[in-house]
Protein backbone atom coordinates (compact mmCIF):
# COMPACT_ATOMS: atom_id res chain seq x y z
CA UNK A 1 105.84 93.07 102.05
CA UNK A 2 108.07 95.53 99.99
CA UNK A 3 107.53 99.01 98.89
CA UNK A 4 106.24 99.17 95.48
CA UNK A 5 105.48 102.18 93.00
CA UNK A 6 103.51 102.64 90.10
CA UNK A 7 105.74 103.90 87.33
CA UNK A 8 104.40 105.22 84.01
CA UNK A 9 105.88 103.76 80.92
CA UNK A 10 105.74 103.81 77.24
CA UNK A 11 102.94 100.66 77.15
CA UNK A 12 101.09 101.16 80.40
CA UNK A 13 102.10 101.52 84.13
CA UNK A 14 104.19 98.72 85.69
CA UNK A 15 104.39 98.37 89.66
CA UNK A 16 108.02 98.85 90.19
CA UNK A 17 109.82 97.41 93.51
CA UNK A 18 114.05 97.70 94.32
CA UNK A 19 113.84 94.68 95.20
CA UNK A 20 112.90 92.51 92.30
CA UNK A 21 113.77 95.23 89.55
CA UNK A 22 115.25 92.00 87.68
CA UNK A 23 111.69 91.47 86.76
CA UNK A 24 111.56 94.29 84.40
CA UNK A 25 114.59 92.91 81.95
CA UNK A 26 113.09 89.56 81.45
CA UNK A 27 113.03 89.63 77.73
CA UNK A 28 116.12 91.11 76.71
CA UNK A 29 117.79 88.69 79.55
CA UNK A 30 116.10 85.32 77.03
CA UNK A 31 116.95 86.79 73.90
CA UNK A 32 120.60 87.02 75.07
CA UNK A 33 120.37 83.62 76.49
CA UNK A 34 118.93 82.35 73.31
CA UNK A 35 121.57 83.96 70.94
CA UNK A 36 124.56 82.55 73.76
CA UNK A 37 123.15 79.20 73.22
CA UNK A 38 122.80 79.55 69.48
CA UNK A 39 126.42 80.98 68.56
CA UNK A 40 127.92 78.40 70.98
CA UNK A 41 131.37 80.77 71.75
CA UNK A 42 131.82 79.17 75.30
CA UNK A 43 134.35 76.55 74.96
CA UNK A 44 133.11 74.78 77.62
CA UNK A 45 129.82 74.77 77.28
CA UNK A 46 129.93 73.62 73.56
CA UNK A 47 131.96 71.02 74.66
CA UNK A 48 129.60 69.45 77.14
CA UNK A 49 126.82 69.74 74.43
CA UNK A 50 129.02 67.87 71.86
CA UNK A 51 129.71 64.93 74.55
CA UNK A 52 126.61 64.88 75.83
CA UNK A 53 124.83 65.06 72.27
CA UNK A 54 122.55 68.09 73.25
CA UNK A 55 120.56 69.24 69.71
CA UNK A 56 119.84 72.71 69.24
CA UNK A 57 115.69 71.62 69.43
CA UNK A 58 116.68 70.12 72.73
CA UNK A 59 118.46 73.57 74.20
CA UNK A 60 115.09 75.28 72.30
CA UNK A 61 112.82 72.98 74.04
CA UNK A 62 114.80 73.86 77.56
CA UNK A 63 114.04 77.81 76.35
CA UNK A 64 110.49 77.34 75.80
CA UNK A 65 110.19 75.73 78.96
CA UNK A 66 112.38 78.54 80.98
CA UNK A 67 110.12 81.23 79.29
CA UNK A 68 107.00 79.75 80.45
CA UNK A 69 107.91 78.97 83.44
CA UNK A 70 108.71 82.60 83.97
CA UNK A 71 105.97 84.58 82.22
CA UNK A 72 102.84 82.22 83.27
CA UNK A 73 103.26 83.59 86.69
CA UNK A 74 101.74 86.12 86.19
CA UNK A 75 98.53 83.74 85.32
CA UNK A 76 98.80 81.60 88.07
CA UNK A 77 99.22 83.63 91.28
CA UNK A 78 98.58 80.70 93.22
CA UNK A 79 100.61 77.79 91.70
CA UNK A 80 103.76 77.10 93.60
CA UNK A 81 107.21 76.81 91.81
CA UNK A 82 107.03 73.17 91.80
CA UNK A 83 103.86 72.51 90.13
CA UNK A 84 105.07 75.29 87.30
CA UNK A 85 108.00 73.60 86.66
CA UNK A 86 105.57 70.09 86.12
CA UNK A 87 102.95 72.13 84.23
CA UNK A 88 105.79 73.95 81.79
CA UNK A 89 107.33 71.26 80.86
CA UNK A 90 110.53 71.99 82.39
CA UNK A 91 111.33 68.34 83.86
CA UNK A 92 110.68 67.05 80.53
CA UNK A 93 113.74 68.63 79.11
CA UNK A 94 116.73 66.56 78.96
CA UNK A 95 119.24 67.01 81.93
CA UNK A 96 122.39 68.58 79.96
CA UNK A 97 119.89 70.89 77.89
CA UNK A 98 118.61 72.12 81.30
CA UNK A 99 121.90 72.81 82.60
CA UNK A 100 123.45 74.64 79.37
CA UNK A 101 120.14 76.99 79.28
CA UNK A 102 120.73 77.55 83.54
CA UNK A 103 124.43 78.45 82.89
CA UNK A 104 124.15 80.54 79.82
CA UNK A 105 121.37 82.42 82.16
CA UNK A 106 123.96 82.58 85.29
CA UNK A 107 126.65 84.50 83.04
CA UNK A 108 124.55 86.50 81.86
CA UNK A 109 122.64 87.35 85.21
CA UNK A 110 125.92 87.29 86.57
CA UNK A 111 126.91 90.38 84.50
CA UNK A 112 123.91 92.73 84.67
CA UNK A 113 123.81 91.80 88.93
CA UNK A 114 127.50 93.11 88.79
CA UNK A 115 126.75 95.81 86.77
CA UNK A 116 123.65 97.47 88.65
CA UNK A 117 124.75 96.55 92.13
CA UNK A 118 127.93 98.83 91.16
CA UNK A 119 126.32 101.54 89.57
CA UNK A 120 123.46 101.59 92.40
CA UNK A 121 125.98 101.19 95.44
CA UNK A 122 126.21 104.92 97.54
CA UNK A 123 129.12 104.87 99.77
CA UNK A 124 128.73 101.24 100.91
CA UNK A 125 124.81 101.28 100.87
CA UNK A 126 123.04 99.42 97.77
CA UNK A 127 120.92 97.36 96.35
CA UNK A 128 122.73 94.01 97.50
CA UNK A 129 122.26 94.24 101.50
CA UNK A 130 119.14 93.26 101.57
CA UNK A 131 117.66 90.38 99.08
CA UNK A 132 117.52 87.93 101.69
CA UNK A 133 113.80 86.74 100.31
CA UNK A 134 114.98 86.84 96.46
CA UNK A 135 117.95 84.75 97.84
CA UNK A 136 116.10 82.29 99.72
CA UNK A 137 113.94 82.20 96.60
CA UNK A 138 116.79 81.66 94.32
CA UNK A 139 118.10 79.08 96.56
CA UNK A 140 114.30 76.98 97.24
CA UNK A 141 114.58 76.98 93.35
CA UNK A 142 117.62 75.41 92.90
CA UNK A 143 116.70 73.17 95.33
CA UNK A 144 113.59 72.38 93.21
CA UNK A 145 116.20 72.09 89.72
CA UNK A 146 118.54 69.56 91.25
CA UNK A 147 115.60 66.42 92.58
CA UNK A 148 116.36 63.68 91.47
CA UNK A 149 114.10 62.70 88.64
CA UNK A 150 112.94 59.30 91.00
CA UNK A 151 111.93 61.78 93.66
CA UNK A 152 109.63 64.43 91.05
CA UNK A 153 106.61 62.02 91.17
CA UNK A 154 106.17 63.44 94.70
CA UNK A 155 105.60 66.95 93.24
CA UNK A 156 102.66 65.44 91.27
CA UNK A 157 100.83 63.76 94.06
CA UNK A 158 101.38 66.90 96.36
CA UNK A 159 100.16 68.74 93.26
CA UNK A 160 97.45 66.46 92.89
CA UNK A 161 96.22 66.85 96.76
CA UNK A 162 96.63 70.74 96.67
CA UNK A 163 93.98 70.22 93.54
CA UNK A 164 91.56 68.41 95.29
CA UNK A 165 91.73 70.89 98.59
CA UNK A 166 91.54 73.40 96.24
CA UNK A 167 88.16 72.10 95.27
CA UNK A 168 86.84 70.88 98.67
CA UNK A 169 87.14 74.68 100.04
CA UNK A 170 85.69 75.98 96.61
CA UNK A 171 88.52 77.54 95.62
């Protein structure tokens, strides 16, 4: 369990933890990940999009999916990762759409990590020593991303039997 604060703000009171202050930028972290994918200025990127004939309602279909993903967590405290990703619609998105959204998100994650790990970094003590569960997170996550599309059906049936236990204990 970490240490968490409640922190008055302009719209209400948020609980506020170090250790997943990321939580907090959400929006303005999309919106630049939308605009990235919109302006297409990453000569890479634009160029696996052309070869792979990725449409601009495909890479919105893979940001619609990200965003729910993300904010219906806070709706379903007891869904596990896997069975948001089914319910969001993220496996539905095409492959290439689901990687261009993932590494527009990485540079720009990879930026504002940089960023407040070197502004919040006190002679050799900061923010970065310690995110061994957010890693492990990040990690079971990426794990989750890369199955192989023949393999996702066994997300449904676990889903499926969590359902039904759900049920036989009342829950």
């Amino acid at each position: 369990m970490t240490l968490q604060s409640i922190m008055p703000t302009a719209d209400g009171e948020k609980l506020y933890s170090p250790y997943r202050d990321v939580a907090h930028n959400f929006r303005s972290v999309v919106t630049e990940v939308a605009g990235r994918l919109e302006d297409k200025r990453w000569p890479a990127l634009a160029e696996l999009l052309q070869g792979q004939k990725v449409t601009d309602d495909e890479l919105g279909e893979a940001c619609k999916a990200f965003c729910d993903f993300v904010s219906s967590a806070v709706d379903t405290k007891g869904e596990r990762m896997e069975a948001a990703l089914l319910r969001t619609g993220w496996f539905n998105v095409r492959g290439p759409a689901q990687v261009a959204y993932l590494s527009v998100l990485g540079t720009v994650m990879m930026g504002i990590y940089w960023t407040g790990v070197h502004e919040a970094t006190i002679k050799g003590k900061g923010p970065a020593l310690d995110f061994g569960e957010l890693r492990a997170a990040g990690a079971r996550c990426s794990r989750l991303l890369t199955v192989p599309r023949w393999r996702r059906w066994f997300f449904r049936l676990r889903e499926r039997a969590v359902a039904v236990w759900r049920i036989i204990r009342g829950g």
